[in-house]
Protein backbone atom coordinates (compact mmCIF):
# COMPACT_ATOMS: atom_id res chain seq x y z
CA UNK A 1 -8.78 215.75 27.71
CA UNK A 2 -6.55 216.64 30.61
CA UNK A 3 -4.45 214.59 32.14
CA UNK A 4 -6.04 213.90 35.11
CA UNK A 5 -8.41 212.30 33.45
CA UNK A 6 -9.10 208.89 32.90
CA UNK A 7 -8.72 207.69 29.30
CA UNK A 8 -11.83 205.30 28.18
CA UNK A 9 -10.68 202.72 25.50
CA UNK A 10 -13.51 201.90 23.50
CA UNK A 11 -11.88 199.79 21.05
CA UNK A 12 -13.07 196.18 20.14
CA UNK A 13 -10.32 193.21 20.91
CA UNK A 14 -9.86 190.16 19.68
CA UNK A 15 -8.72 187.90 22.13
CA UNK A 16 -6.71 184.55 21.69
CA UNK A 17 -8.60 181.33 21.26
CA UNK A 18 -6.64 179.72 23.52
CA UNK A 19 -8.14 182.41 26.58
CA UNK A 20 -12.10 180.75 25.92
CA UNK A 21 -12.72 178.01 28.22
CA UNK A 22 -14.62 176.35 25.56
CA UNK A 23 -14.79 172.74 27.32
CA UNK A 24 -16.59 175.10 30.42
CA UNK A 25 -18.34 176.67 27.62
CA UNK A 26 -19.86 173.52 26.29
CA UNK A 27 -20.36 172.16 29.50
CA UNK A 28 -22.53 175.09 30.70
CA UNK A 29 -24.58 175.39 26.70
CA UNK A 30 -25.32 171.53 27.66
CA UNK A 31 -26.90 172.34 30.69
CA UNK A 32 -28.72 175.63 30.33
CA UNK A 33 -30.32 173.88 26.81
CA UNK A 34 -31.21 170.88 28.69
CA UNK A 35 -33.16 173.07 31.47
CA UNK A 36 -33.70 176.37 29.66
CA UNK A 37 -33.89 175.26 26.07
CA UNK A 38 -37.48 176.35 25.05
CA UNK A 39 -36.59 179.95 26.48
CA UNK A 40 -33.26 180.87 25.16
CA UNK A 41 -33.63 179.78 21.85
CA UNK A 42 -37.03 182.20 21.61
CA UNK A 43 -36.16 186.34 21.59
CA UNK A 44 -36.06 187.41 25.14
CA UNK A 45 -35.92 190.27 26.97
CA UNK A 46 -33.43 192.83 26.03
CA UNK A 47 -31.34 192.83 29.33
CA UNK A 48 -30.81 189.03 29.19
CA UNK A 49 -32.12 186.24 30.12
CA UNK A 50 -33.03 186.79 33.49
CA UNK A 51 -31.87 183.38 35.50
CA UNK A 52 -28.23 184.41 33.48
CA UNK A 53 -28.59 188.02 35.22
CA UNK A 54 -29.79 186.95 38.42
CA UNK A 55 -26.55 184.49 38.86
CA UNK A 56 -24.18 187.56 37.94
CA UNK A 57 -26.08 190.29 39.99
CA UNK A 58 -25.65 187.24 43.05
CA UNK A 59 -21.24 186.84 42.17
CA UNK A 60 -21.76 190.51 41.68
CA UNK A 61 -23.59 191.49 45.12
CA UNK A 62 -25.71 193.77 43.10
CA UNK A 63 -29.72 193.80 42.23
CA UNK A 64 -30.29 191.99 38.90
CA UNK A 65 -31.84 195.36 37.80
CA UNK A 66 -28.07 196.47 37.81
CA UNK A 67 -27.00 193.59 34.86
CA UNK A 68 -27.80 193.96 31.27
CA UNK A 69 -26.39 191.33 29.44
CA UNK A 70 -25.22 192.14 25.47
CA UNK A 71 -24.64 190.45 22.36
CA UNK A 72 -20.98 191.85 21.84
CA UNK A 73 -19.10 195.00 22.99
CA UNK A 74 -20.51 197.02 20.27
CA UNK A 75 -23.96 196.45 21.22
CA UNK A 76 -23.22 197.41 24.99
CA UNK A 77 -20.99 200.92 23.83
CA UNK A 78 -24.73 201.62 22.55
CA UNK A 79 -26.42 200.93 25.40
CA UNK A 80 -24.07 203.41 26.94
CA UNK A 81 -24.02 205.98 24.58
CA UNK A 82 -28.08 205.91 24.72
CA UNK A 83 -28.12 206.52 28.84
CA UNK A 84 -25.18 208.57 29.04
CA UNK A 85 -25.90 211.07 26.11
CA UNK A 86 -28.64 213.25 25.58
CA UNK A 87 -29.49 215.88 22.84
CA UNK A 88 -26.52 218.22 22.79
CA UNK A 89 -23.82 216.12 24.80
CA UNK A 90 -20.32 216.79 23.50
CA UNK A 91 -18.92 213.33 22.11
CA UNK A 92 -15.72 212.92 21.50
CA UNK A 93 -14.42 210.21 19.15
């Protein structure tokens, strides 16, 4: 890679308990099982549940078609990886 290229970090972190906003988190679990319960707790679709994506792509200013929400970073690099690469791309690890 030269050097005038960007350098893409695709390691997974583990970030400090004390970063997760868990009372927000709690807060917000409370409410979306309360109003959403019978429909997140059943598979969904595999961008995310789409009231979830629609508030994002709104924050976001972009179409909801834009948001795919993952289970964990892994699960998104592969999402990535699947669009980006075809048969015969060069991947460098």
């Amino acid at each position: 890679m030269s050097t005038s290229e960007p350098l893409i970090k695709l390691t997974r972190g583990v970030p400090p308990a004390s970063s997760f906003p868990t009372a927000k988190l709690s807060e917000c679990a409370v409410a979306v099982l309360a109003k959403h319960g019978d429909v997140v707790l059943q598979y969904g679709p595999a961008r995310g549940f789409p009231a979830l994506r629609a508030l994002i792509a709104q924050e976001a200013g972009v179409s909801d078609d834009q948001i795919i929400i993952g289970q964990g970073s892994l699960q998104l690099q592969d999402f990535c990886a699947r669009i980006l690469c075809t048969s015969g791309t060069i991947v460098y690890a």
